[in-house]
PDB file of N, CA and C in Angstrom:
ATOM      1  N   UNK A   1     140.958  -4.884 -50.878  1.00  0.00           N
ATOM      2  CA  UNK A   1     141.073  -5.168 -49.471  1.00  0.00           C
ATOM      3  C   UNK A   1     139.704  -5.374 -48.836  1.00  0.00           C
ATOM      4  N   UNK A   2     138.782  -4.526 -49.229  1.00  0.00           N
ATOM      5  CA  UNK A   2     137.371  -5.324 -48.803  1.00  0.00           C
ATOM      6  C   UNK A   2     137.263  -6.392 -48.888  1.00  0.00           C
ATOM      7  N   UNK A   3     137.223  -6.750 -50.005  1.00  0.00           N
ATOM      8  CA  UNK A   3     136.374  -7.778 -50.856  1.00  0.00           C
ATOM      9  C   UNK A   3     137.431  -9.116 -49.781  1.00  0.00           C
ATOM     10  N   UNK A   4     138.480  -8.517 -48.946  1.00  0.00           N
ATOM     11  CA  UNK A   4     138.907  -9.866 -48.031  1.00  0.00           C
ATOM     12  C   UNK A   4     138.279 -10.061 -47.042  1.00  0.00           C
ATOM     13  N   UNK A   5     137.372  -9.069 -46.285  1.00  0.00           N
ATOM     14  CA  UNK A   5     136.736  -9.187 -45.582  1.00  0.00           C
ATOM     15  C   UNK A   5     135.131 -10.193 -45.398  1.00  0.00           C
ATOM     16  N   UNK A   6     135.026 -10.730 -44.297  1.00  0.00           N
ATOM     17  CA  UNK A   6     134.027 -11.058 -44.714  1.00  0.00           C
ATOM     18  C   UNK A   6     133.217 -11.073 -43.586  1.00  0.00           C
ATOM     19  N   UNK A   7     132.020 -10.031 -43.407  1.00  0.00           N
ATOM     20  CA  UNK A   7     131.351  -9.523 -42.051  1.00  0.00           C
ATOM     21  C   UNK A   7     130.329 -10.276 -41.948  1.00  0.00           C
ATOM     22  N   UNK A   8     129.966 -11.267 -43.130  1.00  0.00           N
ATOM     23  CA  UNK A   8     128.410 -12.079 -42.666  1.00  0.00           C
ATOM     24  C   UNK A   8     128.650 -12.926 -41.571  1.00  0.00           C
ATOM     25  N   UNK A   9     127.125 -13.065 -40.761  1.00  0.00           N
ATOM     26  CA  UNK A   9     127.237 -13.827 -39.881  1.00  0.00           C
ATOM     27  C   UNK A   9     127.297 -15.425 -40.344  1.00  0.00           C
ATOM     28  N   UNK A  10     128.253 -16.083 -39.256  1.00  0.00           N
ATOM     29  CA  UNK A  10     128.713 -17.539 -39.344  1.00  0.00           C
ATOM     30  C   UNK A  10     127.253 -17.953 -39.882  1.00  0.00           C
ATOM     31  N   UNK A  11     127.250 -19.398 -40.694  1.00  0.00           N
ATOM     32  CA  UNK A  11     125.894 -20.471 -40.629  1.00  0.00           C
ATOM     33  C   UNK A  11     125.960 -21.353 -39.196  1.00  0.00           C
ATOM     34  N   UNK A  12     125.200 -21.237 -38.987  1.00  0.00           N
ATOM     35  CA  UNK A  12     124.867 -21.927 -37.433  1.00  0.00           C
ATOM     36  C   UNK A  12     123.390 -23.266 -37.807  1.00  0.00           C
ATOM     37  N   UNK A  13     124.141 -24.322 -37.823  1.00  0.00           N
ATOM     38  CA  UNK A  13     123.452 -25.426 -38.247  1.00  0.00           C
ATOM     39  C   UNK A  13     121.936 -25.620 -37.289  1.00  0.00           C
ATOM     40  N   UNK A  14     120.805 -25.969 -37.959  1.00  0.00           N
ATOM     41  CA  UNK A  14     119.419 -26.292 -36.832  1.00  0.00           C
ATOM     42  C   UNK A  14     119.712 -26.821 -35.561  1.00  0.00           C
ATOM     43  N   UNK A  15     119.658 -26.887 -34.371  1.00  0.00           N
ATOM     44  CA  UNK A  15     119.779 -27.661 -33.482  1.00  0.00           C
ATOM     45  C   UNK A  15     118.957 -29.026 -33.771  1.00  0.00           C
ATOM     46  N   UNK A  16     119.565 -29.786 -33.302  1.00  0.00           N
ATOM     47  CA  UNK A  16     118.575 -31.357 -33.450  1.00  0.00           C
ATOM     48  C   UNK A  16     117.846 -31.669 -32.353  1.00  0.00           C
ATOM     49  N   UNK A  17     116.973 -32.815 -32.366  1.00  0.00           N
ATOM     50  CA  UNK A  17     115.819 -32.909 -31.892  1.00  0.00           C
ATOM     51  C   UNK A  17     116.736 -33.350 -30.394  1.00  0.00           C
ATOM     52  N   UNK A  18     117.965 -33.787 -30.646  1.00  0.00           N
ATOM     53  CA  UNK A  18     118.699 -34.953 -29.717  1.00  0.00           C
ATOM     54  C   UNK A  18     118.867 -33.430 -28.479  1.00  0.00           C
ATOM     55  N   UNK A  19     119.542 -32.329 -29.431  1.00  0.00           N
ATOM     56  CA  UNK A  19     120.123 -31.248 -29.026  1.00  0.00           C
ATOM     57  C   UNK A  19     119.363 -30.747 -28.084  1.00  0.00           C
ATOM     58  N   UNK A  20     117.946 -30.277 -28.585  1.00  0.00           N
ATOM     59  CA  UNK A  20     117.107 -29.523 -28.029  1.00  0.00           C
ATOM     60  C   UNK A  20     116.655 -29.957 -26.693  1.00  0.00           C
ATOM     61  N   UNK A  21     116.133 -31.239 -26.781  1.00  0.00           N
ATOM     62  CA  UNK A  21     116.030 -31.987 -25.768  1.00  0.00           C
ATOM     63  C   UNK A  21     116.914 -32.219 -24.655  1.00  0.00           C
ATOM     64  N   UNK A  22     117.833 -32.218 -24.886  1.00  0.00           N
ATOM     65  CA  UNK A  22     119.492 -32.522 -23.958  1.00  0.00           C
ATOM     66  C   UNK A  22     119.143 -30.842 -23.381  1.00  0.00           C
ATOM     67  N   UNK A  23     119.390 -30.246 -24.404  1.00  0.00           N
ATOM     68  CA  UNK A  23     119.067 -28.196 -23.517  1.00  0.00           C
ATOM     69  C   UNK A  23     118.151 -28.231 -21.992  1.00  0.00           C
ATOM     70  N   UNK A  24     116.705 -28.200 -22.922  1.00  0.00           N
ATOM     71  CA  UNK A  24     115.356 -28.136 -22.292  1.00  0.00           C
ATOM     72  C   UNK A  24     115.367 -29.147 -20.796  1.00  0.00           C
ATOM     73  N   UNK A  25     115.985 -30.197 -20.961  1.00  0.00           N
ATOM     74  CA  UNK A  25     116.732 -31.870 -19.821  1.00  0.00           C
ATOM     75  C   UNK A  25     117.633 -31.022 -18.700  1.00  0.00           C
ATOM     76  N   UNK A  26     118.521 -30.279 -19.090  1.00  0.00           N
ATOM     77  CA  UNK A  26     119.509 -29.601 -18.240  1.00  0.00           C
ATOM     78  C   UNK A  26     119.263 -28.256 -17.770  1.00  0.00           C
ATOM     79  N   UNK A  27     118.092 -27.654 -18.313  1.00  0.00           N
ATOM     80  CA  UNK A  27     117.458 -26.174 -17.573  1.00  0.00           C
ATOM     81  C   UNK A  27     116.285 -26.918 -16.328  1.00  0.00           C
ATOM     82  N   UNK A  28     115.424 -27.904 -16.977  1.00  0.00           N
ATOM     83  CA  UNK A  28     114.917 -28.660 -16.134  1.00  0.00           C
ATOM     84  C   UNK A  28     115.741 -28.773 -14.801  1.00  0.00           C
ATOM     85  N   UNK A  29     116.547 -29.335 -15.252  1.00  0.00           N
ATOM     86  CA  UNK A  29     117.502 -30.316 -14.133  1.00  0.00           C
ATOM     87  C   UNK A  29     117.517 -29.192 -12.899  1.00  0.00           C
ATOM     88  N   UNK A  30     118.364 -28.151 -13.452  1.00  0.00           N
ATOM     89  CA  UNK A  30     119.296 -26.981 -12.642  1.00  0.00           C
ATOM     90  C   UNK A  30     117.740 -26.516 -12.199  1.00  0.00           C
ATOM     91  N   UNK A  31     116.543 -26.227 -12.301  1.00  0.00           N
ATOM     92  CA  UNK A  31     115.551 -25.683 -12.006  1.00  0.00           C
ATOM     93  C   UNK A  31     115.343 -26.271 -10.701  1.00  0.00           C
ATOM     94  N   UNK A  32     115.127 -27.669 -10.844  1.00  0.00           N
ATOM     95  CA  UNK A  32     114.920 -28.561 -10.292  1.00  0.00           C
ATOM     96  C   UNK A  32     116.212 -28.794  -8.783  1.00  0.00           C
ATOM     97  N   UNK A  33     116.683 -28.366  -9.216  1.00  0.00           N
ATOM     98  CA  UNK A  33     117.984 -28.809  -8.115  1.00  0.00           C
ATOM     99  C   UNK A  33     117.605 -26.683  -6.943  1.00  0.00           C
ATOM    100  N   UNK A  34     118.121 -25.871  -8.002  1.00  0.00           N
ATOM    101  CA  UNK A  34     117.594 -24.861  -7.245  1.00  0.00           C
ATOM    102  C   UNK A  34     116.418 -24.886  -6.322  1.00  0.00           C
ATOM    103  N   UNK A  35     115.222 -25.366  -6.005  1.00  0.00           N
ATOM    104  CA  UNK A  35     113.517 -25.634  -5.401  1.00  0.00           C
ATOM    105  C   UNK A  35     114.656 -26.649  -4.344  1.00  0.00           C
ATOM    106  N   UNK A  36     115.619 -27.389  -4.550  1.00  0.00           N
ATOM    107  CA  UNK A  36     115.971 -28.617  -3.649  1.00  0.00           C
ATOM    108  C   UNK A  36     116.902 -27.415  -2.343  1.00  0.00           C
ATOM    109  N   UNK A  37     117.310 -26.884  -3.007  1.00  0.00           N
ATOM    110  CA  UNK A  37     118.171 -25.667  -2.210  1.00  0.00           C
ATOM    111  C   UNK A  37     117.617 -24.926  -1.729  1.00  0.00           C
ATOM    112  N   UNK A  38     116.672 -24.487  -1.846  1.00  0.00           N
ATOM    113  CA  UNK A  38     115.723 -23.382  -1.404  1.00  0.00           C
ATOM    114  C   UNK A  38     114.618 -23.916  -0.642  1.00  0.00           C
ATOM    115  N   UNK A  39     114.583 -25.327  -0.508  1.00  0.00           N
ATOM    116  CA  UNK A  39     113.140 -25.633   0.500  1.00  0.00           C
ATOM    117  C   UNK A  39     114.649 -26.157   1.454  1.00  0.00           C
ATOM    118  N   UNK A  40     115.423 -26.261   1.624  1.00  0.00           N
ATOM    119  CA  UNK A  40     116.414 -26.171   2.795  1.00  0.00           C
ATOM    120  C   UNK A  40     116.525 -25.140   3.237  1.00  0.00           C
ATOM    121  N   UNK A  41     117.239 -24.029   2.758  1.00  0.00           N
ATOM    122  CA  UNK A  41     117.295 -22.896   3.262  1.00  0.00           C
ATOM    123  C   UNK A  41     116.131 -22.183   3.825  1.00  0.00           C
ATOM    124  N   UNK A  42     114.864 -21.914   3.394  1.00  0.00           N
ATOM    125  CA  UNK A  42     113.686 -21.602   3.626  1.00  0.00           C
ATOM    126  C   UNK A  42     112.810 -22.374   5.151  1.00  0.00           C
ATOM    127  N   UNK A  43     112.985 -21.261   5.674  1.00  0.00           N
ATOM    128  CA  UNK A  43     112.354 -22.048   6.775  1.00  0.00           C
ATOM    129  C   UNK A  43     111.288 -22.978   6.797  1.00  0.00           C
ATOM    130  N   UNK A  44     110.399 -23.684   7.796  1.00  0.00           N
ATOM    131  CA  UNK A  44     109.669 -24.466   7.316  1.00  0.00           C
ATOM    132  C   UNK A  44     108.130 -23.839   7.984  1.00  0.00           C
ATOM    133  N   UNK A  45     107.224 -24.541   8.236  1.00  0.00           N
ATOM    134  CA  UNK A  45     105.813 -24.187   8.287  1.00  0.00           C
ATOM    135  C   UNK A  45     105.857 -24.071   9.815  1.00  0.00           C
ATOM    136  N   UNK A  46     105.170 -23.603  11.084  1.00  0.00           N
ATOM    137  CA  UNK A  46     104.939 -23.031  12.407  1.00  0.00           C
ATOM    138  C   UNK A  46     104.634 -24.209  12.452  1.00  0.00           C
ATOM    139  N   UNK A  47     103.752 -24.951  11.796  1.00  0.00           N
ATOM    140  CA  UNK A  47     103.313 -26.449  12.716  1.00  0.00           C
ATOM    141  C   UNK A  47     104.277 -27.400  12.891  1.00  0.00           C
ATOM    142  N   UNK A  48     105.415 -26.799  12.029  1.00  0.00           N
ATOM    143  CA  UNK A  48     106.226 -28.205  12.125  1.00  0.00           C
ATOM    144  C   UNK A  48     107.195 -27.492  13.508  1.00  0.00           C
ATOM    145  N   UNK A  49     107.495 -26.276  13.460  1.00  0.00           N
ATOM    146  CA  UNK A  49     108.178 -26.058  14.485  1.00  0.00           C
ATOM    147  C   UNK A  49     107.335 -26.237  16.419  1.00  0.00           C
ATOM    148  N   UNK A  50     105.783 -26.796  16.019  1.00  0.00           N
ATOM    149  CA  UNK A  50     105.390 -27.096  17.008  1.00  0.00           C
ATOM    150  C   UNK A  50     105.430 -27.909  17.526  1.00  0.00           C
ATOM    151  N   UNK A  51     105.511 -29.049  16.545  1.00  0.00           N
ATOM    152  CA  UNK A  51     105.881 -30.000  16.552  1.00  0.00           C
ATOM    153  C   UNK A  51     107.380 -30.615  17.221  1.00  0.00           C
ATOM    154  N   UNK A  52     108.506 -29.831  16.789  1.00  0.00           N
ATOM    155  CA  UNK A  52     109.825 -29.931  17.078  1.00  0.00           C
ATOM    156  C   UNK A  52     109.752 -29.686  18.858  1.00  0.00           C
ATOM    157  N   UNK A  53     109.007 -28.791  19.237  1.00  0.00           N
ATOM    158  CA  UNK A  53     109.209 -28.291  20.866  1.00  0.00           C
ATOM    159  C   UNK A  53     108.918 -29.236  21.817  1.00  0.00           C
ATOM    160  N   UNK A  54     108.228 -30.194  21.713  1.00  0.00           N
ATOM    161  CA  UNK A  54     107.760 -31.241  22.663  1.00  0.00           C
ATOM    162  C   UNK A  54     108.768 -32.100  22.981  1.00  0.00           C
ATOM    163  N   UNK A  55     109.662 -32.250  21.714  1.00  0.00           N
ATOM    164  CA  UNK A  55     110.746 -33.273  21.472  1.00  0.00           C
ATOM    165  C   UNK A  55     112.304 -32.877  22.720  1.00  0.00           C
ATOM    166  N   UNK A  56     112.375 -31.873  22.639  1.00  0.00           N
ATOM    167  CA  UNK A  56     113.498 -31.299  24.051  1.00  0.00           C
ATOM    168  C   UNK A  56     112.854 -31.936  25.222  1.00  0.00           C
ATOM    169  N   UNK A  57     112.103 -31.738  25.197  1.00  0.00           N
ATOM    170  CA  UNK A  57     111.159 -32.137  26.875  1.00  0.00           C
ATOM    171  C   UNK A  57     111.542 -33.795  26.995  1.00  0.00           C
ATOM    172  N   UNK A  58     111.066 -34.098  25.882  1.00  0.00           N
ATOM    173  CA  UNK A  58     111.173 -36.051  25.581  1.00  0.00           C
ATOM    174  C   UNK A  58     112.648 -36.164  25.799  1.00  0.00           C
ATOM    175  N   UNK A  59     113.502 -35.062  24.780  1.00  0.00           N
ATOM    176  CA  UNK A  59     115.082 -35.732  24.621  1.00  0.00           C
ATOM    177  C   UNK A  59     115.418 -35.731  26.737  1.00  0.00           C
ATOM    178  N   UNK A  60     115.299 -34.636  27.500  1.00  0.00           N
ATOM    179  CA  UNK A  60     115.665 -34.565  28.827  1.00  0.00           C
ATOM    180  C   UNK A  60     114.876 -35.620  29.991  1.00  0.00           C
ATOM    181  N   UNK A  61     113.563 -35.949  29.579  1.00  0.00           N
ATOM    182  CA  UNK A  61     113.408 -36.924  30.553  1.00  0.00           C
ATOM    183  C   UNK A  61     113.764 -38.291  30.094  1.00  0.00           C
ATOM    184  N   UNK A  62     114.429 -38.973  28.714  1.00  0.00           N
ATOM    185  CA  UNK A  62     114.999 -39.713  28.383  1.00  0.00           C
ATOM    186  C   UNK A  62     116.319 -39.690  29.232  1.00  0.00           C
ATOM    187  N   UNK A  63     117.034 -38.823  28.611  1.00  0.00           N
ATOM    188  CA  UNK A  63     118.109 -38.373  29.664  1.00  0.00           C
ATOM    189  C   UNK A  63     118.359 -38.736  31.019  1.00  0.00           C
ATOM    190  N   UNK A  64     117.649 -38.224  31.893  1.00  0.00           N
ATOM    191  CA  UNK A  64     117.400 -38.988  33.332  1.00  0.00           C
ATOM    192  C   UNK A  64     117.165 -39.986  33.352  1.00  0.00           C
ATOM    193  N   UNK A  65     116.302 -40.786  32.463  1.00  0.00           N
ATOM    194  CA  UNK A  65     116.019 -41.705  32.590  1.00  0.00           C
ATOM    195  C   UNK A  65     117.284 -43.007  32.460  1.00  0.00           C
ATOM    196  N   UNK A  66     118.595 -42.395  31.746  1.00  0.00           N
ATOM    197  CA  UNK A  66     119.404 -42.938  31.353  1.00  0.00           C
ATOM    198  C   UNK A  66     120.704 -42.715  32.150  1.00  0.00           C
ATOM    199  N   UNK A  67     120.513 -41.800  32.838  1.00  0.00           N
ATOM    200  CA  UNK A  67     122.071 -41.752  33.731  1.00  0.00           C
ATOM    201  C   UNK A  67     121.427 -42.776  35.141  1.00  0.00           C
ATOM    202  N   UNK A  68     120.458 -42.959  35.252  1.00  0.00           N
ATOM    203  CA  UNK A  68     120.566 -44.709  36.692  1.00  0.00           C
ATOM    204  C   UNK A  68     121.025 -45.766  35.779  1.00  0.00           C
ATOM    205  N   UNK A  69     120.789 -45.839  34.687  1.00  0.00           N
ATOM    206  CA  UNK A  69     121.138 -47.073  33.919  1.00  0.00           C
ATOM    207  C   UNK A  69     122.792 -47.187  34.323  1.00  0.00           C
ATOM    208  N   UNK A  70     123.301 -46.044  33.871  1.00  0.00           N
ATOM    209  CA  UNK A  70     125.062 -45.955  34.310  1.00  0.00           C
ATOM    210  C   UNK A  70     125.557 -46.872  34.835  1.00  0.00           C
ATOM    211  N   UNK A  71     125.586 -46.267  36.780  1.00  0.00           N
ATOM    212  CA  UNK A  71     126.026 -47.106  37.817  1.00  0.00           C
ATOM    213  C   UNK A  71     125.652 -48.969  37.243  1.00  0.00           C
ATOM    214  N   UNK A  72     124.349 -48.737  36.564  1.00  0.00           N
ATOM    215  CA  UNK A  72     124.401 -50.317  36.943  1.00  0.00           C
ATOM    216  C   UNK A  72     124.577 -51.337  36.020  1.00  0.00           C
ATOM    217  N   UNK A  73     125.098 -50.719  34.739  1.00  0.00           N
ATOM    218  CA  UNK A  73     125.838 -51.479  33.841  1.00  0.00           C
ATOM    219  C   UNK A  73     126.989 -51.307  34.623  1.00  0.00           C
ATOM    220  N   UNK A  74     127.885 -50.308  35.641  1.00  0.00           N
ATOM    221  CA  UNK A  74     129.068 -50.865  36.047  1.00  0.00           C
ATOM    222  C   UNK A  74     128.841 -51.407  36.880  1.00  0.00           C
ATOM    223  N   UNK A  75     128.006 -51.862  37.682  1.00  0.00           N
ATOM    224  CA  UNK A  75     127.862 -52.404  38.863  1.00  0.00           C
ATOM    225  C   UNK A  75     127.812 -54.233  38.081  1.00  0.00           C
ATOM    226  N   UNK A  76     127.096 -54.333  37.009  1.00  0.00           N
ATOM    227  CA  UNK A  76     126.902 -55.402  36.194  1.00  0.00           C
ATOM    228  C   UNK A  76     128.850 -56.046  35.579  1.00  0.00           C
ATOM    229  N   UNK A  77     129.465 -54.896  35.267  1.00  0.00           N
ATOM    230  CA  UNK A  77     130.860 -55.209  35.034  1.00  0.00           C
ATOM    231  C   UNK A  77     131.749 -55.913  36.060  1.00  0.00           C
ATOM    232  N   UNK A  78     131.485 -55.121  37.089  1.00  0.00           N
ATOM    233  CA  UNK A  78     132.019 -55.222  38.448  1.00  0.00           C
ATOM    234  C   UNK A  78     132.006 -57.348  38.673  1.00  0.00           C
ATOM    235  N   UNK A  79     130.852 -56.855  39.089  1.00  0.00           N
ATOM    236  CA  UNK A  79     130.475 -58.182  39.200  1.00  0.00           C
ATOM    237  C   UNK A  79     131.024 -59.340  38.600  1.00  0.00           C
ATOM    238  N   UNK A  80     131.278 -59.277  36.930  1.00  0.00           N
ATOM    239  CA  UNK A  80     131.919 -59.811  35.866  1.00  0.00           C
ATOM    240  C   UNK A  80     133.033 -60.345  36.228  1.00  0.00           C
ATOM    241  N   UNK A  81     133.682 -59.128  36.568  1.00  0.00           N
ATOM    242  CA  UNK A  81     135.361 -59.005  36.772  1.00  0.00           C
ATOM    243  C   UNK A  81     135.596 -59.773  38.053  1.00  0.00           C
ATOM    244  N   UNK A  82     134.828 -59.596  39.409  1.00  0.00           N
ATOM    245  CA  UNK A  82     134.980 -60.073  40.183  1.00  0.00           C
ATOM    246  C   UNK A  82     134.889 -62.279  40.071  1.00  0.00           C
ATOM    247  N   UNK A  83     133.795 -62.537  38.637  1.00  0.00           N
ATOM    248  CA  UNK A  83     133.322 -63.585  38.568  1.00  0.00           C
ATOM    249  C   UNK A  83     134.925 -64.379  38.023  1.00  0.00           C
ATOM    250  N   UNK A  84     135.261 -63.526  36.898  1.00  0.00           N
ATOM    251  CA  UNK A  84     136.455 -63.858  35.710  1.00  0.00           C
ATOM    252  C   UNK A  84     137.613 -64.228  37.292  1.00  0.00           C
ATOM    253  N   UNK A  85     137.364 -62.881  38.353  1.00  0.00           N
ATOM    254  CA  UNK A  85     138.744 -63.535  39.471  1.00  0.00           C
ATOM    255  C   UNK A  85     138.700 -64.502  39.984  1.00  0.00           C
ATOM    256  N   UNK A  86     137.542 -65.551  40.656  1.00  0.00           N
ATOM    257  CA  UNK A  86     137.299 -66.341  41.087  1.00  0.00           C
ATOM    258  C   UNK A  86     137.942 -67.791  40.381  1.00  0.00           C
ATOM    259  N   UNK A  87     137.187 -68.021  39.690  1.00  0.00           N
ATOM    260  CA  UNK A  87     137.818 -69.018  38.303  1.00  0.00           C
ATOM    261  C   UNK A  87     139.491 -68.976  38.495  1.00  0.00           C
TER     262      UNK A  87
END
């Protein structure tokens, strides 16, 4: 009944050059993708957030600058409509 046993370890063939490479390609990869995830999550440098603060100020006087435009694209419609009744 021993002698059916057989406790040696399996042969496990060399990896090939194709193999190794394909490995070493896909730890790369995943390395590589993790640094892509982590400079997102990771906040960024004070200068850039100094940068970002000026930009609110710009987005709100854009803003104003854009609600007179309003009235006078409808005032421009108006006009249109009134032209299209004439005809």
């Amino acid at each position: 009944m021993s002698a059916d046993l057989d406790l040696s370890p399996p042969e496990v063939p060399e990896p090939t050059f194709f193999e190794s490479l394909l490995r070493y390609g896909l730890f790369l990869g995943a390395i590589f993708q993790l640094i892509c995830i982590l400079a997102i999550i990771i906040p960024t440098s004070k200068s850039h957030e100094q940068v970002e603060t000026p930009e609110p100020v710009d987005a709100r006087s854009s803003e104003q600058n854009r609600k007179p435009k309003g009235p006078v694209q409808q005032i421009r419609q108006k006009l249109k409509k009134e032209s299209k009744k004439k005809r």
